[in-house]
N, C-alpha and C. Protein backbone atom coordinates (compact mmCIF):
# COMPACT_ATOMS: atom_id res chain seq x y z
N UNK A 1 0.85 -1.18 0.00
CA UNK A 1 0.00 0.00 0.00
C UNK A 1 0.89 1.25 0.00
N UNK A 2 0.67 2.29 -0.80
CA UNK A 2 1.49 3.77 -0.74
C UNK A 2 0.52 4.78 0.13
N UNK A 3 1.25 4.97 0.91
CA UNK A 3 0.88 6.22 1.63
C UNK A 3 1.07 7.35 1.43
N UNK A 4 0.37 8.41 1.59
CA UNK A 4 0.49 9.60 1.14
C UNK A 4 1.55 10.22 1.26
N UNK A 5 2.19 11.27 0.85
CA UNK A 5 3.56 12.12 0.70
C UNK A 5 3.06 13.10 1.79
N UNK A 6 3.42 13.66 3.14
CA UNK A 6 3.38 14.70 3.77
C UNK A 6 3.95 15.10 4.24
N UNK A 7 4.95 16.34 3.76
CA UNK A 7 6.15 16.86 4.53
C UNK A 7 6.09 17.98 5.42
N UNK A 8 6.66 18.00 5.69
CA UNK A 8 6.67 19.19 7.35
C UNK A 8 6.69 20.25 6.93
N UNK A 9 5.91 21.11 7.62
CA UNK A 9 6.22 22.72 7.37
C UNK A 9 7.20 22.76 7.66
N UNK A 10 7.75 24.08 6.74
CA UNK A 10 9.28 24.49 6.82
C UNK A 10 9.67 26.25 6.63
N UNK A 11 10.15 26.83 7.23
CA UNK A 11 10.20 27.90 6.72
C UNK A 11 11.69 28.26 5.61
N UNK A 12 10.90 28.42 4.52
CA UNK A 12 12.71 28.37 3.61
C UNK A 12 12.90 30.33 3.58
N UNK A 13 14.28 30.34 3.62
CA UNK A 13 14.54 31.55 3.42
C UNK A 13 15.17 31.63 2.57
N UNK A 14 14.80 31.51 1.00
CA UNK A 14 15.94 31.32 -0.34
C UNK A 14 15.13 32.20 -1.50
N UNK A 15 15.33 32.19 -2.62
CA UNK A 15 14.68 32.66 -3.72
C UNK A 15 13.64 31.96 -3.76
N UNK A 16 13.69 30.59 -3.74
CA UNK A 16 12.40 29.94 -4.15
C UNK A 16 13.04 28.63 -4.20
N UNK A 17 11.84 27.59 -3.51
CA UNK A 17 10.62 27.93 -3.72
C UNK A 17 10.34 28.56 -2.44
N UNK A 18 9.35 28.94 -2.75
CA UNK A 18 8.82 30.00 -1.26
C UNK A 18 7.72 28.93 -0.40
N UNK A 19 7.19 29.64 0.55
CA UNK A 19 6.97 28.89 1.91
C UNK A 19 5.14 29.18 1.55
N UNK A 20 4.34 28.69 1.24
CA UNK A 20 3.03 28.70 0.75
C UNK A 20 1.87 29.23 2.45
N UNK A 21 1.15 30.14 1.54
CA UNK A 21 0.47 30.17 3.52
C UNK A 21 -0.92 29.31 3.80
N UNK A 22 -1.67 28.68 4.40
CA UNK A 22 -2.63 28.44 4.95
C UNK A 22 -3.93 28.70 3.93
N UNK A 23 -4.02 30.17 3.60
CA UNK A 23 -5.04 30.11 2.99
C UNK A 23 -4.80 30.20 1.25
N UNK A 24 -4.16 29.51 0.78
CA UNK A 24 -3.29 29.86 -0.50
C UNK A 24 -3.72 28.14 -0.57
N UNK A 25 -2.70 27.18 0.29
CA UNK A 25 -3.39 25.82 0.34
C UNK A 25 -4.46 25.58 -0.27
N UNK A 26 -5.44 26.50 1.07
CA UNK A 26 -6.83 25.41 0.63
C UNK A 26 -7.76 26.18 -0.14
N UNK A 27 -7.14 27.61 -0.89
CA UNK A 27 -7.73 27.73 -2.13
C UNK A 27 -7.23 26.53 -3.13
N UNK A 28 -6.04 26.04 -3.25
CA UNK A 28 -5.78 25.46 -4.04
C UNK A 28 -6.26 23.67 -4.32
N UNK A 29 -7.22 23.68 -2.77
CA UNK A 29 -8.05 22.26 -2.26
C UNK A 29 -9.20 22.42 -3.11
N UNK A 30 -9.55 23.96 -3.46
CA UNK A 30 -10.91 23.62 -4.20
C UNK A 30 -10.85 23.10 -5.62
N UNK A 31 -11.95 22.37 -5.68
CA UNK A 31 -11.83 21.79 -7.12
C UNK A 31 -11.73 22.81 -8.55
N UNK A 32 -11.15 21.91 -9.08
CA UNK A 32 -10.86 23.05 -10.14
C UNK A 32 -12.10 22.95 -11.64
N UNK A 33 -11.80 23.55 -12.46
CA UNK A 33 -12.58 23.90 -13.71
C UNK A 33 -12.06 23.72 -15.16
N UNK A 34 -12.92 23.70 -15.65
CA UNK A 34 -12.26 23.51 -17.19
C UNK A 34 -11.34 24.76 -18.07
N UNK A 35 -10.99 25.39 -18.96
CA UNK A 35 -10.70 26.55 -19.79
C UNK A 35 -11.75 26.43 -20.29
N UNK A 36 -12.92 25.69 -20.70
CA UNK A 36 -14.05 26.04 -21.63
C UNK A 36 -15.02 26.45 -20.39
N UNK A 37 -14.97 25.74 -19.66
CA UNK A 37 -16.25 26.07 -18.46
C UNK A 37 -16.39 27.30 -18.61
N UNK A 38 -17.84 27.84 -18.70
CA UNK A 38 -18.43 29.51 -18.41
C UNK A 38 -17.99 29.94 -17.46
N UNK A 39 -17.83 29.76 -16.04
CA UNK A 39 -17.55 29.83 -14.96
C UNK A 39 -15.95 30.40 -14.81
N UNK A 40 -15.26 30.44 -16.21
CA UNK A 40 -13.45 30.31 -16.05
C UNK A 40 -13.84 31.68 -16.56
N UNK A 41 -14.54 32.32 -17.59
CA UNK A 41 -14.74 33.59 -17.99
C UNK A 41 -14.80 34.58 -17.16
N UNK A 42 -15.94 34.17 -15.69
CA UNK A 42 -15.84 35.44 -15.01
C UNK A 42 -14.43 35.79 -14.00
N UNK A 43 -14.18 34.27 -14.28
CA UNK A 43 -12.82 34.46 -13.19
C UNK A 43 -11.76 34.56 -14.13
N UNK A 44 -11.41 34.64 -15.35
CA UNK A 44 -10.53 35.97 -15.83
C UNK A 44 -10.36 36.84 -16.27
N UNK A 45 -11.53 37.40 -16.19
CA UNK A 45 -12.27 38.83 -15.95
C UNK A 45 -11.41 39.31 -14.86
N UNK A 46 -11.89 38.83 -13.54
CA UNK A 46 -11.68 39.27 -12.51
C UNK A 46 -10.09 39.14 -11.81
N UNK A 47 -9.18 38.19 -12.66
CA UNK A 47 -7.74 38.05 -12.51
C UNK A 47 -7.17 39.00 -13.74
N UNK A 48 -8.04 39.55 -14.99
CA UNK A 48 -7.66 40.66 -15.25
C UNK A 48 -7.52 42.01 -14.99
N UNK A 49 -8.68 41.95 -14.17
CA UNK A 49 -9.40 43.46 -13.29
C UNK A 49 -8.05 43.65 -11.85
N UNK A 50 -6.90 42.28 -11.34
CA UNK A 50 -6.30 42.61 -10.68
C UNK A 50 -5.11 42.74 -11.12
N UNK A 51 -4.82 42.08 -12.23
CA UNK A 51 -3.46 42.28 -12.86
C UNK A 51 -3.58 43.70 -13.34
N UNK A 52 -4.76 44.05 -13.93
CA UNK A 52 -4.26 45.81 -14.27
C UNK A 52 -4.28 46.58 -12.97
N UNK A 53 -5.16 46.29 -11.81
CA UNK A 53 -4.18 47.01 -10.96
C UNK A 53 -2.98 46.54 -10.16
N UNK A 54 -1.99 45.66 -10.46
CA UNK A 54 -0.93 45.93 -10.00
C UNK A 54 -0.05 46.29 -11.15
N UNK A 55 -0.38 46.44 -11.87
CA UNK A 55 0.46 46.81 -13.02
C UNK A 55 0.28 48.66 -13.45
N UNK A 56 -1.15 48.96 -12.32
CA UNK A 56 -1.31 50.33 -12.62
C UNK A 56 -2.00 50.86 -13.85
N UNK A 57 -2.68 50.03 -14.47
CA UNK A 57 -3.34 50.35 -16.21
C UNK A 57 -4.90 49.79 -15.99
N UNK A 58 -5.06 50.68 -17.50
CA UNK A 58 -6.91 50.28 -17.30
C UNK A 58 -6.79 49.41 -18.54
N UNK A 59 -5.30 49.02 -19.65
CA UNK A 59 -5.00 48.62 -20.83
C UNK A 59 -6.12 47.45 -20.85
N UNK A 60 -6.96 47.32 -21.90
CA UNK A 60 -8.04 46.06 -22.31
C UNK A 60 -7.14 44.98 -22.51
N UNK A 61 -6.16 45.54 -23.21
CA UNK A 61 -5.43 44.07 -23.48
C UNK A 61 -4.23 43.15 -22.54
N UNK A 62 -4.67 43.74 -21.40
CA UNK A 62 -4.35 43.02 -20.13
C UNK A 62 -4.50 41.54 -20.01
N UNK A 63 -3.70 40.55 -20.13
CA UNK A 63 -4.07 39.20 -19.68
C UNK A 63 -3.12 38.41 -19.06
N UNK A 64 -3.69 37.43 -18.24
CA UNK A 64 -3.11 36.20 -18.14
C UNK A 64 -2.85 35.49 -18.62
N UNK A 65 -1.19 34.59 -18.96
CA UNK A 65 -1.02 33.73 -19.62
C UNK A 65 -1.12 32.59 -18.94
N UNK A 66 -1.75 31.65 -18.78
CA UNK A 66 -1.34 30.24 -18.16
C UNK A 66 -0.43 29.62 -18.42
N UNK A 67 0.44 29.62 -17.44
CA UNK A 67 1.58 28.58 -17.86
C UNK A 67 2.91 29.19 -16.84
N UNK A 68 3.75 28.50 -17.37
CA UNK A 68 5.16 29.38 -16.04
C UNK A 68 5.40 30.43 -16.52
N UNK A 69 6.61 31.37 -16.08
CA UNK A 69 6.79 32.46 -16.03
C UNK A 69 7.51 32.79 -17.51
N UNK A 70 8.55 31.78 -17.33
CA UNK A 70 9.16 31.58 -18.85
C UNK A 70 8.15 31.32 -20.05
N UNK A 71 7.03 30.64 -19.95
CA UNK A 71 6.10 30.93 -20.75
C UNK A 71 5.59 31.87 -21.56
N UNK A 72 5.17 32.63 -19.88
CA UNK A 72 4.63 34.40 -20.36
C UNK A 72 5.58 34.90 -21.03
N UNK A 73 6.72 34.85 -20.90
CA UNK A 73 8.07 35.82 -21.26
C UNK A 73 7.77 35.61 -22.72
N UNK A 74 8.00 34.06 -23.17
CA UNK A 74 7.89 33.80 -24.66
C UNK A 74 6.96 34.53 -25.56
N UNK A 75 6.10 34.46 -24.50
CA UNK A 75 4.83 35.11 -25.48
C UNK A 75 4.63 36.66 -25.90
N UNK A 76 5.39 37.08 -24.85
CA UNK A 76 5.66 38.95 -24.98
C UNK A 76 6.98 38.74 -26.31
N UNK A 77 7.42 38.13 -26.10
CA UNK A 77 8.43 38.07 -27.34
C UNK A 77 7.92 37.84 -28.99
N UNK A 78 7.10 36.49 -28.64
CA UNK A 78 6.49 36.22 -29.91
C UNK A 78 5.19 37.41 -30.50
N UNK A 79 4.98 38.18 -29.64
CA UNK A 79 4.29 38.94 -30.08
C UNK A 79 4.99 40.14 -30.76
N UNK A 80 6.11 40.96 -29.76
CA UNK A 80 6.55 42.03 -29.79
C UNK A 80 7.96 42.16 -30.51
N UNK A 81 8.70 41.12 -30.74
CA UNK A 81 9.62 40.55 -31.73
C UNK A 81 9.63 40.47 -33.12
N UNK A 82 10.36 41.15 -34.14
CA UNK A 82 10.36 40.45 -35.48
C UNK A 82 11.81 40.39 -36.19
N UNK A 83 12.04 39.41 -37.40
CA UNK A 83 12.86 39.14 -37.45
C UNK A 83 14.04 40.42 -37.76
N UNK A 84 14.84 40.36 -37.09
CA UNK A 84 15.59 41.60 -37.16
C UNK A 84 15.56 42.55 -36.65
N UNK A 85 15.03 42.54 -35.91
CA UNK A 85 14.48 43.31 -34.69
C UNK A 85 16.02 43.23 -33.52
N UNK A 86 16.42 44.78 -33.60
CA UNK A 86 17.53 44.82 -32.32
C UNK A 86 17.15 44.69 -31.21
N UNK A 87 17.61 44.14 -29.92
CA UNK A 87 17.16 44.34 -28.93
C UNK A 87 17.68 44.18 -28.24
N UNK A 88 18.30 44.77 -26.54
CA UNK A 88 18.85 44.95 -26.10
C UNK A 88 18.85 43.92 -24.64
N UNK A 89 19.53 43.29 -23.73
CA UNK A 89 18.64 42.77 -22.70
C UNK A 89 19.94 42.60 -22.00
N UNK A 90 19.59 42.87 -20.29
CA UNK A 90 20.69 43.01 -19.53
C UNK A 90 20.54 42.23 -18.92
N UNK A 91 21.44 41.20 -18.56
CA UNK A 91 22.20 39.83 -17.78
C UNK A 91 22.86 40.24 -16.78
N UNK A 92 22.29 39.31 -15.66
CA UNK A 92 23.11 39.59 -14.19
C UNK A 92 22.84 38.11 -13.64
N UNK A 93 22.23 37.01 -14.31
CA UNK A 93 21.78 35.95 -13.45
C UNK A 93 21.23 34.80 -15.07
N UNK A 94 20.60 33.80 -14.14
CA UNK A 94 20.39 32.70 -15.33
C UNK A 94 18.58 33.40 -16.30
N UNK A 95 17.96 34.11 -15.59
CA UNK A 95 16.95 34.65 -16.55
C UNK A 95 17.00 35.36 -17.78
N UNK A 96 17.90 36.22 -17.55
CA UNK A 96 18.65 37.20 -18.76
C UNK A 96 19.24 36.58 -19.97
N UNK A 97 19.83 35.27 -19.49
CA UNK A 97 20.48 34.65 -20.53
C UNK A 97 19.47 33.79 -20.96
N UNK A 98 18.06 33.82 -20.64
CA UNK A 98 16.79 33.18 -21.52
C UNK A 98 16.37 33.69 -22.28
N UNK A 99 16.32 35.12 -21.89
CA UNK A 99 15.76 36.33 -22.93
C UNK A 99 16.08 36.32 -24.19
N UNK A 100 17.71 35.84 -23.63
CA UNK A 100 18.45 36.29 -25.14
C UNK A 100 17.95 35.06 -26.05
N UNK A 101 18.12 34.02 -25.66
CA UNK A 101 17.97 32.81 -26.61
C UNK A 101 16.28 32.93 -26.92
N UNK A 102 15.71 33.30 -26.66
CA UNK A 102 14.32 34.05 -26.57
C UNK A 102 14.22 34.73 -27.78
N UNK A 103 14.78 35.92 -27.59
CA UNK A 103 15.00 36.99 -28.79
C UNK A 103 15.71 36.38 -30.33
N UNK A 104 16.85 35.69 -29.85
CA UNK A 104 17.41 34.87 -31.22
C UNK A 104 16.49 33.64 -31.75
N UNK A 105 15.72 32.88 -31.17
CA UNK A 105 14.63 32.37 -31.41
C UNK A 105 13.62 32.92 -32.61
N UNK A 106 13.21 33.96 -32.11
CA UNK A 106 11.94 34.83 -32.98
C UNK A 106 12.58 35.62 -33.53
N UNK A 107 14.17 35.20 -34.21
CA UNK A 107 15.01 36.48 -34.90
C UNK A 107 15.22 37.67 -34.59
N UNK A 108 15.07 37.82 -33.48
CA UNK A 108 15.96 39.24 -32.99
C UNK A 108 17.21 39.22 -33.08
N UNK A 109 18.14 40.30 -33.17
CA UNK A 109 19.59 40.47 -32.33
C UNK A 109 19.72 41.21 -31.64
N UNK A 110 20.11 40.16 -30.68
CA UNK A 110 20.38 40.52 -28.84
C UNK A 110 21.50 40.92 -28.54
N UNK A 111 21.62 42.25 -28.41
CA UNK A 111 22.98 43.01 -28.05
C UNK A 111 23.05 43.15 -26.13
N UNK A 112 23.83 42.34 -25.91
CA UNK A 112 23.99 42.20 -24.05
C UNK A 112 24.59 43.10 -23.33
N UNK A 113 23.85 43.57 -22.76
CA UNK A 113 24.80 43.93 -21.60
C UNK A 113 24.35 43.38 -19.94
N UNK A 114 26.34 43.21 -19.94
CA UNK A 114 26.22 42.08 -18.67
C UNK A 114 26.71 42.73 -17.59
N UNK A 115 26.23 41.96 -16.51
CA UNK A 115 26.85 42.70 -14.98
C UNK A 115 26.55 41.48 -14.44
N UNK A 116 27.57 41.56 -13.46
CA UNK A 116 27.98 40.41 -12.37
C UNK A 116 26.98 39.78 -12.08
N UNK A 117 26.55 38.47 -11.93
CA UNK A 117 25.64 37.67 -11.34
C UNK A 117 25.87 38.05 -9.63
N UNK A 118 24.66 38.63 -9.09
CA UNK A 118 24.16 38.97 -7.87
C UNK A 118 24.16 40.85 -7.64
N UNK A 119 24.89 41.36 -8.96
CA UNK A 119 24.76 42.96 -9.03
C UNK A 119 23.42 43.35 -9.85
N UNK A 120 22.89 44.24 -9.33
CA UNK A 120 22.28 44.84 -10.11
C UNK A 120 22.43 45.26 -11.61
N UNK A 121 21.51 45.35 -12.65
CA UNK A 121 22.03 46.06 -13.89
C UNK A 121 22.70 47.64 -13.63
N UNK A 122 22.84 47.32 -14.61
CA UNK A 122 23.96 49.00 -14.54
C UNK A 122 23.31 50.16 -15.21
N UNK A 123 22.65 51.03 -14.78
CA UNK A 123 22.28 51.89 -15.65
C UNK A 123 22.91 52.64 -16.63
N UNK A 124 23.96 52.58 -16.35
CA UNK A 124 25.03 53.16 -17.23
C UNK A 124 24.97 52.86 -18.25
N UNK A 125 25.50 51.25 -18.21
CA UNK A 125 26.07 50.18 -19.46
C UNK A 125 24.76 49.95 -20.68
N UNK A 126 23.30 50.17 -19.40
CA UNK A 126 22.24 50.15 -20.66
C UNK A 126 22.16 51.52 -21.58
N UNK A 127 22.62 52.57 -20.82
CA UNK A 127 22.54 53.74 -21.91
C UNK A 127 23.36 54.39 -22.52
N UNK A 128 24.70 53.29 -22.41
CA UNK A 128 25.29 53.39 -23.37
C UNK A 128 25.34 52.08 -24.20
N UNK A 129 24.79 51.25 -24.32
CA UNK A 129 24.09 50.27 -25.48
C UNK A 129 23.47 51.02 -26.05
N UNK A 130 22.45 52.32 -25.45
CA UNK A 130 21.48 51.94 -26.33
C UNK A 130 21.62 53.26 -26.85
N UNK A 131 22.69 54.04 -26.55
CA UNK A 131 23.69 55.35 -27.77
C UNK A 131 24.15 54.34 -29.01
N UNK A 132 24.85 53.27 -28.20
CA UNK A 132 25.23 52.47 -29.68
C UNK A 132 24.50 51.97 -30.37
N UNK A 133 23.15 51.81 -30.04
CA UNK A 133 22.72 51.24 -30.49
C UNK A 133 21.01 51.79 -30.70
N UNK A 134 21.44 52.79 -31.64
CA UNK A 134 20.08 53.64 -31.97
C UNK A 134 18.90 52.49 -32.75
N UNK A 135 18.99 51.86 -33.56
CA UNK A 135 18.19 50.99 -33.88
C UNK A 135 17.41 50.25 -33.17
N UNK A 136 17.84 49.82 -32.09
CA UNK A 136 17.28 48.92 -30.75
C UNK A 136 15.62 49.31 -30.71
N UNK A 137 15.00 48.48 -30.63
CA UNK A 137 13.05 48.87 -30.39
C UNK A 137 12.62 48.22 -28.99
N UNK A 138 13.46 47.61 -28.45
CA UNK A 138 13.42 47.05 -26.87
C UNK A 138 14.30 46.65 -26.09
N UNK A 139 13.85 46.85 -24.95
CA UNK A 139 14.94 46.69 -23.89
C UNK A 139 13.91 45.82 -22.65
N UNK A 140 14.54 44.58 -22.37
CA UNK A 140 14.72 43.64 -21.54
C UNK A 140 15.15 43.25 -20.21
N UNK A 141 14.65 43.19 -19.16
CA UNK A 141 15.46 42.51 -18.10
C UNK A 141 14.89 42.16 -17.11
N UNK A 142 15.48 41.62 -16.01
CA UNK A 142 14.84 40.84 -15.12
C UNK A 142 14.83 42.14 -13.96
N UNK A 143 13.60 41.93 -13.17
CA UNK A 143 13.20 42.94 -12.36
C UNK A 143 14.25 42.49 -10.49
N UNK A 144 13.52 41.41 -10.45
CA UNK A 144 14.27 40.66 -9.44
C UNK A 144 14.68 39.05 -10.17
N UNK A 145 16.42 38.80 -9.91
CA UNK A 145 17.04 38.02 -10.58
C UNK A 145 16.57 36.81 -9.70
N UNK A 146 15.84 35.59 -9.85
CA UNK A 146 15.20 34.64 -9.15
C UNK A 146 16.94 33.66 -8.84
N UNK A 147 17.72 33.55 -9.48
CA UNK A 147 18.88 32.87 -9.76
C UNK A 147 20.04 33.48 -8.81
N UNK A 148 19.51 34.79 -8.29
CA UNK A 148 20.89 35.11 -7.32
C UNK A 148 20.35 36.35 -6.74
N UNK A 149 18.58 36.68 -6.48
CA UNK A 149 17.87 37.61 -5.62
C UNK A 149 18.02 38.82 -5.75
N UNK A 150 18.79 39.42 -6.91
CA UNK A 150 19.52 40.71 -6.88
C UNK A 150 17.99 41.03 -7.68
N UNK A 151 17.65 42.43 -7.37
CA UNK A 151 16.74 43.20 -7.76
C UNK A 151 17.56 44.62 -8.20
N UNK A 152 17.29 44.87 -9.41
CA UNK A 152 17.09 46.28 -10.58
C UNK A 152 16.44 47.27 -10.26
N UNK A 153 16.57 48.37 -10.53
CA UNK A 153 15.80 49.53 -10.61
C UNK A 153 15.23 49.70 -11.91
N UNK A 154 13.96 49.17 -11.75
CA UNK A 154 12.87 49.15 -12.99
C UNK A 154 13.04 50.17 -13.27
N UNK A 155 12.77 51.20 -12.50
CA UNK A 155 12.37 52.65 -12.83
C UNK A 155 13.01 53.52 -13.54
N UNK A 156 14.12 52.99 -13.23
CA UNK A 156 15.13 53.82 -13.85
C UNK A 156 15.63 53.15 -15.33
N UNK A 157 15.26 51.48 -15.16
CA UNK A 157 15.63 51.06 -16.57
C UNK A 157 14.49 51.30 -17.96
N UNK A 158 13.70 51.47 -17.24
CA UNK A 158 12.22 51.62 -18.13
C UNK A 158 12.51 52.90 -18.69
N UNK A 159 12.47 53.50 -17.97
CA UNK A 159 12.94 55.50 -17.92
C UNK A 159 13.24 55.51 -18.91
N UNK A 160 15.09 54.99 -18.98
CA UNK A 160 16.17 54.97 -19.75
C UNK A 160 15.60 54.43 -21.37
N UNK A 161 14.34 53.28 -21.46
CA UNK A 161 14.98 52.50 -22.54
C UNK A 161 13.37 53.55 -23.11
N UNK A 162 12.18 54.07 -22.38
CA UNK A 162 11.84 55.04 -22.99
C UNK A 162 12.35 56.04 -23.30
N UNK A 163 13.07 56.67 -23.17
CA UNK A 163 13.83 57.86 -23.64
C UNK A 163 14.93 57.65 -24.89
N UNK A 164 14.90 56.24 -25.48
CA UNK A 164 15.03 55.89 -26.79
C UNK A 164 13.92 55.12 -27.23
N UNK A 165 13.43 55.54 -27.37
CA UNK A 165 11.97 54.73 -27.91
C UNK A 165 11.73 53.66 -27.76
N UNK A 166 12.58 52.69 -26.84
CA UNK A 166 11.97 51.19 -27.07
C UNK A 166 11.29 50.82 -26.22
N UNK A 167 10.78 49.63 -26.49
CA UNK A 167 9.32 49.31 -25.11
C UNK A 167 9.69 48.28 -24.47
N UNK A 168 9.59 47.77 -23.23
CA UNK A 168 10.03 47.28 -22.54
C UNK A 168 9.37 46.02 -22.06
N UNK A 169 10.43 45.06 -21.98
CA UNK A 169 9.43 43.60 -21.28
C UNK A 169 10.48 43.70 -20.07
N UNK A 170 9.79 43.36 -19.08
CA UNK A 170 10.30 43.23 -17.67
C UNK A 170 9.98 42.18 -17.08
N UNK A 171 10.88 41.01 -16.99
CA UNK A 171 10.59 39.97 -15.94
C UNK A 171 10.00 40.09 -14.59
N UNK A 172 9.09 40.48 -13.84
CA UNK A 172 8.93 40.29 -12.41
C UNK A 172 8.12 39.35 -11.97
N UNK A 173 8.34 37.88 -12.66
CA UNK A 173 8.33 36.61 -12.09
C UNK A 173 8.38 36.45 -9.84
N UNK A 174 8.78 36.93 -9.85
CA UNK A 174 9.84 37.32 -8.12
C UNK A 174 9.68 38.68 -7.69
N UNK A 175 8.97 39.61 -8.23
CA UNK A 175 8.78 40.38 -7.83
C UNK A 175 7.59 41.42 -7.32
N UNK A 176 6.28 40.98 -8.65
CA UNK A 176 5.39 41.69 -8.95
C UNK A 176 4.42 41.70 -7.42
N UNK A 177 4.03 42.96 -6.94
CA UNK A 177 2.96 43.02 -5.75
C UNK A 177 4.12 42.62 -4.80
N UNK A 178 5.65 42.82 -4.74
CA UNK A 178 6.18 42.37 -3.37
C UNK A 178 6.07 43.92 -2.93
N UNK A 179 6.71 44.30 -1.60
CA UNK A 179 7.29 44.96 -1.08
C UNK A 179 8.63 45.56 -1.19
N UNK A 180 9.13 46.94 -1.89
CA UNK A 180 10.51 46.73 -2.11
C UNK A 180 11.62 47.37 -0.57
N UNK A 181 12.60 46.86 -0.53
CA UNK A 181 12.72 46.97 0.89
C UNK A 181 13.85 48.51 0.99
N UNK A 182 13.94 48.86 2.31
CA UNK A 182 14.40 50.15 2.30
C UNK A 182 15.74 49.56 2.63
């Protein structure tokens, strides 16, 4: 006879995986639903109605992708990507270096700029890529690096890669709705 798998609470203090709470569980006890079920409509409605506010937008074309994080990523690519398309994406950890194979995938060229695994990106190094690199239509990177915890200054990279016209995909897999700390 196999007995069930039940392991001990634990508190982990790492990137991930993270420590699940109580009521997160036994939402996840309720039974689940189909993608065709009527019933899945109003509820991503309503997981759209919260993703635009943490994201701060009333944008219609707000959605959820099902699937992992690397998933979603693909799909901002396959959309916003074409062949020949420059694009810029800054590496500090193992996410960055997905992007790129990401971007060369759907024919982009991925011009890198790198900084130390566990440093932050460099604001610098991105704006001067992206002097060199006037052609560029996007700029890339991981918000918080899940691979070595180091967190970016969105704000300032977004800033930067608007103030050359390109539009921005931002990993915050690890980050989105956290707390950023003082």
């Amino acid at each position: 006879m196999i007995s069930s798998f039940k392991p001990p609470r634990r508190t982990i203090l790492e990137p991930g995986p993270s420590d699940v709470s109580q009521r997160v569980s036994e939402a996840m006890a309720k039974p689940t639903i189909g993608r065709l079920d009527p019933y899945s409509v109003g509820m991503m409605d309503e997981i759209k109605s919260l993703l635009q506010y943490a994201f701060h937008t009333d944008n219609e074309l707000t959605f959820a992708v099902s699937a992992s994080g690397s998933a979603g990523m693909e799909c901002c690519f396959a959309k916003l990507v074409d062949p020949g398309d420059t694009v810029i994406v800054c590496q500090n950890g193992v996410f960055g270096s997905r992007m790129k194979e990401n971007f060369e995938r759907f024919g982009g060229l991925a011009i890198m700029v790198q900084d130390d695994w566990g440093r932050a990106a460099d604001e610098s190094k991105l704006e001067a890529a992206l002097k060199a690199n006037p052609e560029a239509v996007l700029v890339a990177f991981v918000h918080a690096e899940t691979s070595t915890g180091v967190q970016s200054d969105a704000e300032k990279l977004v800033r930067l890669a608007h103030d050359h016209n390109c539009l921005t995909i931002v990993d915050t897999v690890t980050s989105l709705g956290g707390r950023q700390s003082m």
